[in-house]
N, C-alpha and C. Protein backbone atom coordinates (compact mmCIF):
# COMPACT_ATOMS: atom_id res chain seq x y z
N UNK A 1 -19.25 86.32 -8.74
CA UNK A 1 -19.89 85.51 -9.76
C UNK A 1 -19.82 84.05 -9.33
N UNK A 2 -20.55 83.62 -9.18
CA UNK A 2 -20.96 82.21 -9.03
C UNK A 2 -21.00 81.07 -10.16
N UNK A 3 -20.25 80.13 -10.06
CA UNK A 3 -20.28 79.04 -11.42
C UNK A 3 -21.51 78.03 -11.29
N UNK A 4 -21.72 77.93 -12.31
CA UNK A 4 -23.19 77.02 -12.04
C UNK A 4 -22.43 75.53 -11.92
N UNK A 5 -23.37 74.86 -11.05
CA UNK A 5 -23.13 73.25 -11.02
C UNK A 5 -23.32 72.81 -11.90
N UNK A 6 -22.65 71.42 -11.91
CA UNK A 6 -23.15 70.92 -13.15
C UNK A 6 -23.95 69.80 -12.77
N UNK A 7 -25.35 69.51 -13.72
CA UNK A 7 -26.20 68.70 -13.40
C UNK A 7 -25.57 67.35 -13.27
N UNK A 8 -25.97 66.60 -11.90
CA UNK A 8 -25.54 65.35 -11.73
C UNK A 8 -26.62 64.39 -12.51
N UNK A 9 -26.17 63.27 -12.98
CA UNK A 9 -26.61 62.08 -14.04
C UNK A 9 -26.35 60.99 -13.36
N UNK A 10 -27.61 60.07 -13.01
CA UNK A 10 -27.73 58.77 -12.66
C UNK A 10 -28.65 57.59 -13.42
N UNK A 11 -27.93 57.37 -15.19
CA UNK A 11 -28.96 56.30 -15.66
C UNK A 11 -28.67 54.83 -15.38
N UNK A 12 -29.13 54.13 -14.88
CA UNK A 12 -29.65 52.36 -15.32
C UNK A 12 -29.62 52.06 -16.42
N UNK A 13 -29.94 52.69 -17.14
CA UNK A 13 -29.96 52.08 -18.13
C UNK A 13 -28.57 52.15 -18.95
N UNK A 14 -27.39 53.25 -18.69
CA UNK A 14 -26.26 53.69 -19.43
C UNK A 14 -25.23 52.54 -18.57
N UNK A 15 -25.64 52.42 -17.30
CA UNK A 15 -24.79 51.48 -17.00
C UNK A 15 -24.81 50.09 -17.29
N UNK A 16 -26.12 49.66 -17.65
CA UNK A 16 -26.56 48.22 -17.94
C UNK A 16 -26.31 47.73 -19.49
N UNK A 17 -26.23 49.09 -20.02
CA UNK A 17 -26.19 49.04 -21.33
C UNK A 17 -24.17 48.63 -21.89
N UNK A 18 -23.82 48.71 -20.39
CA UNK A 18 -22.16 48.59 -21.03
C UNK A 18 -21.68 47.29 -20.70
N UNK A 19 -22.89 46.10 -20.20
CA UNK A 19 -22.71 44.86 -19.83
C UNK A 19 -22.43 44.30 -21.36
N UNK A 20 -21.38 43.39 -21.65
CA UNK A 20 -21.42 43.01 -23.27
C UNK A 20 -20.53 43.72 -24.08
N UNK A 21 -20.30 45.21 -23.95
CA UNK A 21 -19.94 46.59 -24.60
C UNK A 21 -18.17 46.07 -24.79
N UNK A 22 -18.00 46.49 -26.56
CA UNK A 22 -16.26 46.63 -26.15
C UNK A 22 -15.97 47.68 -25.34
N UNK A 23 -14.66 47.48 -24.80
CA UNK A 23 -14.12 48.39 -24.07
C UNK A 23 -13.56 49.80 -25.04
N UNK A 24 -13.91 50.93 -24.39
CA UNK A 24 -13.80 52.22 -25.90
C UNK A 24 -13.01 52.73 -24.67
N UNK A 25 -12.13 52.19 -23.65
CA UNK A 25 -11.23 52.98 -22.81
C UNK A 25 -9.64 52.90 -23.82
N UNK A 26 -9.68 51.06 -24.11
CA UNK A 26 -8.38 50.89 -24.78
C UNK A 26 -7.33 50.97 -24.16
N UNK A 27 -6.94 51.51 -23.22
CA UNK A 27 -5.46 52.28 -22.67
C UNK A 27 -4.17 51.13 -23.10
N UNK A 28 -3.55 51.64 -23.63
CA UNK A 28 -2.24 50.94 -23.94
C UNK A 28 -1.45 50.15 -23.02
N UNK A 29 -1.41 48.79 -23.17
CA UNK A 29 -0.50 47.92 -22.17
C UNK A 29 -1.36 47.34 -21.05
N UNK A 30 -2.91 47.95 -21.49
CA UNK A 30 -3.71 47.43 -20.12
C UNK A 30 -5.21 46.71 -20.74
N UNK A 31 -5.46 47.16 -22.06
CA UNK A 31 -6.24 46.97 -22.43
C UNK A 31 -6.48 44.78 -22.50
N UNK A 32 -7.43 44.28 -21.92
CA UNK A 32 -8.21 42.73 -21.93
C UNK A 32 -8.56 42.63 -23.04
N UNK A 33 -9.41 43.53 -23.72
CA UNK A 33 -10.34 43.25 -24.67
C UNK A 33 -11.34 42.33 -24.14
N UNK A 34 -11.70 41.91 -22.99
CA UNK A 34 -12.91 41.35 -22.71
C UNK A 34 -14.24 41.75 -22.48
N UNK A 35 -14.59 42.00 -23.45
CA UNK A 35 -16.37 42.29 -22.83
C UNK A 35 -16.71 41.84 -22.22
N UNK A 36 -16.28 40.73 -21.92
CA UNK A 36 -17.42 40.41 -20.59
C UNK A 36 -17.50 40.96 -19.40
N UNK A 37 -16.12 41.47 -18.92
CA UNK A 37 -15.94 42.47 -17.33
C UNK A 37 -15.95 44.17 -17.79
N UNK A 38 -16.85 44.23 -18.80
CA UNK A 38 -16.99 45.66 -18.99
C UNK A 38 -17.84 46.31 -18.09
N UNK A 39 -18.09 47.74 -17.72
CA UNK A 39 -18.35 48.07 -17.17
C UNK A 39 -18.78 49.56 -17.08
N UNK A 40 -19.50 50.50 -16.67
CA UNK A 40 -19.66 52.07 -16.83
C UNK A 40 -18.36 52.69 -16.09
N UNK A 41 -16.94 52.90 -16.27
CA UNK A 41 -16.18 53.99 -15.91
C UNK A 41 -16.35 54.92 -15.44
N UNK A 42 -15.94 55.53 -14.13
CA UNK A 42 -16.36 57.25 -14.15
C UNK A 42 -15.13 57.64 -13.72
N UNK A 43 -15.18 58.76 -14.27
CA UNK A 43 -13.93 59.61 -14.09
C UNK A 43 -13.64 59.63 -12.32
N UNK A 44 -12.44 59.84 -12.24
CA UNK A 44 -11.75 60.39 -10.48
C UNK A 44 -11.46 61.61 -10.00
N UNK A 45 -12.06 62.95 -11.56
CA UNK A 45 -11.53 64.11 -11.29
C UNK A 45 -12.96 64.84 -10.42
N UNK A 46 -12.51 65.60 -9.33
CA UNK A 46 -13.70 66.24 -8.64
C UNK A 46 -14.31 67.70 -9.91
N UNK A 47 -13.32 67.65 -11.05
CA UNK A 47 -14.55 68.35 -11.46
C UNK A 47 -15.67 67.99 -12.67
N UNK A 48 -15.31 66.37 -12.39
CA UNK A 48 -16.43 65.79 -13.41
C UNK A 48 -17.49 65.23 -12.53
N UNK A 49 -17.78 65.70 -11.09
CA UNK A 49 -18.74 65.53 -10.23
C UNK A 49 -18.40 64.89 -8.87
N UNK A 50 -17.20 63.96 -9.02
CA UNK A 50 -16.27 63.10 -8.23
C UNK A 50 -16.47 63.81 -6.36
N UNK A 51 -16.67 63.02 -5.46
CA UNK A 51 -16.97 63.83 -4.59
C UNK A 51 -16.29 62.63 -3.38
N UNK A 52 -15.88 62.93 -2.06
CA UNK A 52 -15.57 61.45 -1.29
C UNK A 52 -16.83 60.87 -1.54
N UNK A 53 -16.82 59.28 -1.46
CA UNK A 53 -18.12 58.21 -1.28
C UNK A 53 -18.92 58.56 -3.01
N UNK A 54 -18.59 59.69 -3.98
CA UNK A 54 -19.83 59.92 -4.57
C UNK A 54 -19.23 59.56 -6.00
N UNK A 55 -19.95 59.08 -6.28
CA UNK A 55 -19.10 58.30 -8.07
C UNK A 55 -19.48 59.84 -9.35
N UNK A 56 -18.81 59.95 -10.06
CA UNK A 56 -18.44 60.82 -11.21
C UNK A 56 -20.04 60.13 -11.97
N UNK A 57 -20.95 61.91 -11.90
CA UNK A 57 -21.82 61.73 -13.23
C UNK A 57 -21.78 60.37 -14.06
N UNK A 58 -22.72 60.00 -14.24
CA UNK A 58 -22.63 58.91 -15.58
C UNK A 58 -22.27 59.80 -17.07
N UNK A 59 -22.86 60.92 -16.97
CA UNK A 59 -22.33 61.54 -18.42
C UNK A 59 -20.70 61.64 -18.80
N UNK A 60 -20.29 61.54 -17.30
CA UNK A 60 -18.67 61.52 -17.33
C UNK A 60 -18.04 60.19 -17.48
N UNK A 61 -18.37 58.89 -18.21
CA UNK A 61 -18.16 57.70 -17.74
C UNK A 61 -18.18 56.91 -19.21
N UNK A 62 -16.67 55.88 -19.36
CA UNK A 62 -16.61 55.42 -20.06
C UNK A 62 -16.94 53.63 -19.85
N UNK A 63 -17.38 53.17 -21.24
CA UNK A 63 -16.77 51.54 -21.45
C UNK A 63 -15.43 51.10 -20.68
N UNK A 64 -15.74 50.39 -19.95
CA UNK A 64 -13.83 50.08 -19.78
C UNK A 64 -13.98 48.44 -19.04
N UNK A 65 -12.88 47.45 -19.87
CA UNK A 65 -12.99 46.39 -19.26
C UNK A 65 -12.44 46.67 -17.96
N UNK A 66 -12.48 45.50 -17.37
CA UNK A 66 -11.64 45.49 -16.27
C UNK A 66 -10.27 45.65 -16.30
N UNK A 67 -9.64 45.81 -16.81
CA UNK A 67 -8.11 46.06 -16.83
C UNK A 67 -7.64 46.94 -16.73
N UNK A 68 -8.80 48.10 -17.79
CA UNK A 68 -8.17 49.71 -18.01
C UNK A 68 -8.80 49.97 -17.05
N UNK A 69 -10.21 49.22 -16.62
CA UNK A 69 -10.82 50.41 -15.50
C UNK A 69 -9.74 50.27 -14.19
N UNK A 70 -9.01 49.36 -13.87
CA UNK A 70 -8.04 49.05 -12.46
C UNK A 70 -6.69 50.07 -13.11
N UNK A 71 -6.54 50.35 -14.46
CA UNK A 71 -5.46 51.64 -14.66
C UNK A 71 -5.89 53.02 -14.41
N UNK A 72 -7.28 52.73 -14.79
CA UNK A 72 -7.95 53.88 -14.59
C UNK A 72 -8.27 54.71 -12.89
N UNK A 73 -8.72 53.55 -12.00
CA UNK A 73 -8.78 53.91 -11.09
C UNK A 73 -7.61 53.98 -9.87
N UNK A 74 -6.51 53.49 -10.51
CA UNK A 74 -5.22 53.47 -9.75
C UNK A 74 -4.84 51.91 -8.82
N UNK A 75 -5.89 51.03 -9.49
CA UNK A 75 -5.22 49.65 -8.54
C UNK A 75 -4.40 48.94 -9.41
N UNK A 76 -3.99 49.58 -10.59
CA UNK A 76 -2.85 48.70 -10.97
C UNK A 76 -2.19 49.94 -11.38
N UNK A 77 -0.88 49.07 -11.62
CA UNK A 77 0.45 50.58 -11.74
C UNK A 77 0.44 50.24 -13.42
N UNK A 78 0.30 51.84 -14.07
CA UNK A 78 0.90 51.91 -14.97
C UNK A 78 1.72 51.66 -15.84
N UNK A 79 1.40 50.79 -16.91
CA UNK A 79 2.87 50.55 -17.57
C UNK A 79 3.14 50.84 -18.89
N UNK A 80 4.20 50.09 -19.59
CA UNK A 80 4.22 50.95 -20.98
C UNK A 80 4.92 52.17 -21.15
N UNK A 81 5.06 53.36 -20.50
CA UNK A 81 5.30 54.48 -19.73
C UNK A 81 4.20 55.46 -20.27
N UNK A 82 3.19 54.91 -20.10
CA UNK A 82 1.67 55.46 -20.05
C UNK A 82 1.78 56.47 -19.07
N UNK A 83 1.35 57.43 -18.87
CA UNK A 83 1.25 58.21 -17.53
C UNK A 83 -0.13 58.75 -16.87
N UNK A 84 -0.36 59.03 -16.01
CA UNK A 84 -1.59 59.46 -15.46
C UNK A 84 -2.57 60.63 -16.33
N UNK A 85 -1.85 61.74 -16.92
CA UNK A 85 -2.17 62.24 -18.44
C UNK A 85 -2.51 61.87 -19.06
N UNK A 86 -1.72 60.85 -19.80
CA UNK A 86 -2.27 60.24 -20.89
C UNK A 86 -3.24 59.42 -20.88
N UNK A 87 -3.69 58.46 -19.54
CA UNK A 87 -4.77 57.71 -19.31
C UNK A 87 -6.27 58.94 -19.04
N UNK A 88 -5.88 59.91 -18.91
CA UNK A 88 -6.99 61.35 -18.47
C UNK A 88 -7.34 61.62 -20.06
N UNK A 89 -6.22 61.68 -20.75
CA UNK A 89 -6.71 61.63 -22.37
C UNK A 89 -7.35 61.09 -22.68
N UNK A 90 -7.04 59.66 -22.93
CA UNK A 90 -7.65 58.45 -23.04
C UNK A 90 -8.99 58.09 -22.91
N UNK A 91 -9.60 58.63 -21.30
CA UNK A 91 -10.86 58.59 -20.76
C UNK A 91 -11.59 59.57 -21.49
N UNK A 92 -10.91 61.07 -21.70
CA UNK A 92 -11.82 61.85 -22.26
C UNK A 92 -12.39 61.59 -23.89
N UNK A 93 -11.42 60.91 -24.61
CA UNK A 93 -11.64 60.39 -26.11
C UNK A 93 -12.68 59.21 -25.60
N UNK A 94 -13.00 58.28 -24.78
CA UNK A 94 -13.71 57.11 -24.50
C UNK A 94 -15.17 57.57 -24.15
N UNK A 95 -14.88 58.83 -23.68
CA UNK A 95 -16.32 59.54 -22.85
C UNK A 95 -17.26 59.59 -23.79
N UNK A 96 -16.46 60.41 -24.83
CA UNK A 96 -17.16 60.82 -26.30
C UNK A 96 -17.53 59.49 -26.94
N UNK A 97 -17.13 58.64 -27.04
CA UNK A 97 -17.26 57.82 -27.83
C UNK A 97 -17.92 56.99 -26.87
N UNK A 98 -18.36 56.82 -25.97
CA UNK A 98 -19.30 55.50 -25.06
C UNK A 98 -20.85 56.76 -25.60
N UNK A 99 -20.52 58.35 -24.93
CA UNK A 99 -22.09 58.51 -25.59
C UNK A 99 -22.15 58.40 -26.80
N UNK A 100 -21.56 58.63 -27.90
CA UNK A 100 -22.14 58.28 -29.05
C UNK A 100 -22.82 56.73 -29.33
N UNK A 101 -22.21 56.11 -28.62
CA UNK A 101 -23.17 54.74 -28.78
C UNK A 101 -24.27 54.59 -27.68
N UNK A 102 -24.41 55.07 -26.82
CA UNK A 102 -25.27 55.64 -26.17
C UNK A 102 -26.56 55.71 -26.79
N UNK A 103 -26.35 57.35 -27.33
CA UNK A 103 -26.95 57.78 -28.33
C UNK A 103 -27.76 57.41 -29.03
N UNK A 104 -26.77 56.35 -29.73
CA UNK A 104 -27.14 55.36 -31.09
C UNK A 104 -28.28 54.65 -30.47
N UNK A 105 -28.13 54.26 -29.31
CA UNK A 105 -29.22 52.89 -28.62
C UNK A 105 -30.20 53.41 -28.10
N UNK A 106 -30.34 54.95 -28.25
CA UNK A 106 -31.60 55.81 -28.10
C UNK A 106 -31.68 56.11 -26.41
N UNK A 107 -30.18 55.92 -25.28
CA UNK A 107 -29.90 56.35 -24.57
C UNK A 107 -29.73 57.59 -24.46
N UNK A 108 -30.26 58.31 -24.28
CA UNK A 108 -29.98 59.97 -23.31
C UNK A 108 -29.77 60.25 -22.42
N UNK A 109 -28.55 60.79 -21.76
CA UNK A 109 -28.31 61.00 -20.15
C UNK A 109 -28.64 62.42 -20.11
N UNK A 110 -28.71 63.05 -20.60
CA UNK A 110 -29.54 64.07 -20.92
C UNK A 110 -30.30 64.75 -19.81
N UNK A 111 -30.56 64.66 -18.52
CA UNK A 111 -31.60 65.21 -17.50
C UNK A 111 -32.14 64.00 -17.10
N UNK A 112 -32.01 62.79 -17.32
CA UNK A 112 -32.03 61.33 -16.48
C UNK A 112 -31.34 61.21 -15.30
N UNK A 113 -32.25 60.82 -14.04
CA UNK A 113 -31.64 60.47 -13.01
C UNK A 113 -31.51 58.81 -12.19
């Protein structure tokens, strides 16, 4: 039995749309609160599309200022005693909640490439 792929997602517009955006990553002890270095997040796990050189689906991808996204992606060390778990939590509650505003702005990643 064979698992189906999962469709890869490349919008412009989901990423442009998070210029301005609060950060809906939040992560504790890391969080800026600056919109202004916000940014589209993508996950680091290879099974949210993650590949060497190949960035994680946009459907997999949160708001994240710059602060959480450098916790997120491992260039800053953890603190708080946050753990690599709990920041994987974190992203997945942010995922949901960046498409719902998405959504709202009549964004669909939906079969957009």
């Amino acid at each position: 039995m064979q698992i189906a792929k999962r469709a890869y997602v490349r919008s412009k517009k989901a990423r442009d749309a998070a210029r301005g955006q609060d950060c809906t990553l939040r992560l504790p002890f890391h969080c800026s609160g600056d919109s202004s270095t916000t940014v589209l997040c993508h996950s680091n796990r290879g099974a949210d599309g993650k590949g060497m050189g190949i960035k994680a689906s946009d459907d997999r991808a949160a708001f994240g200022c710059s602060s959480c996204h450098d916790a997120l992606d491992g260039r800053a060390p953890l603190r708080g005693g946050l753990t690599r778990a709990m920041v994987e939590e974190e992203f997945d509650r942010a995922v949901e909640e960046t498409g719902a505003i998405l959504r709202a702005r009549g964004i669909n990643l939906k079969g957009e490439t």
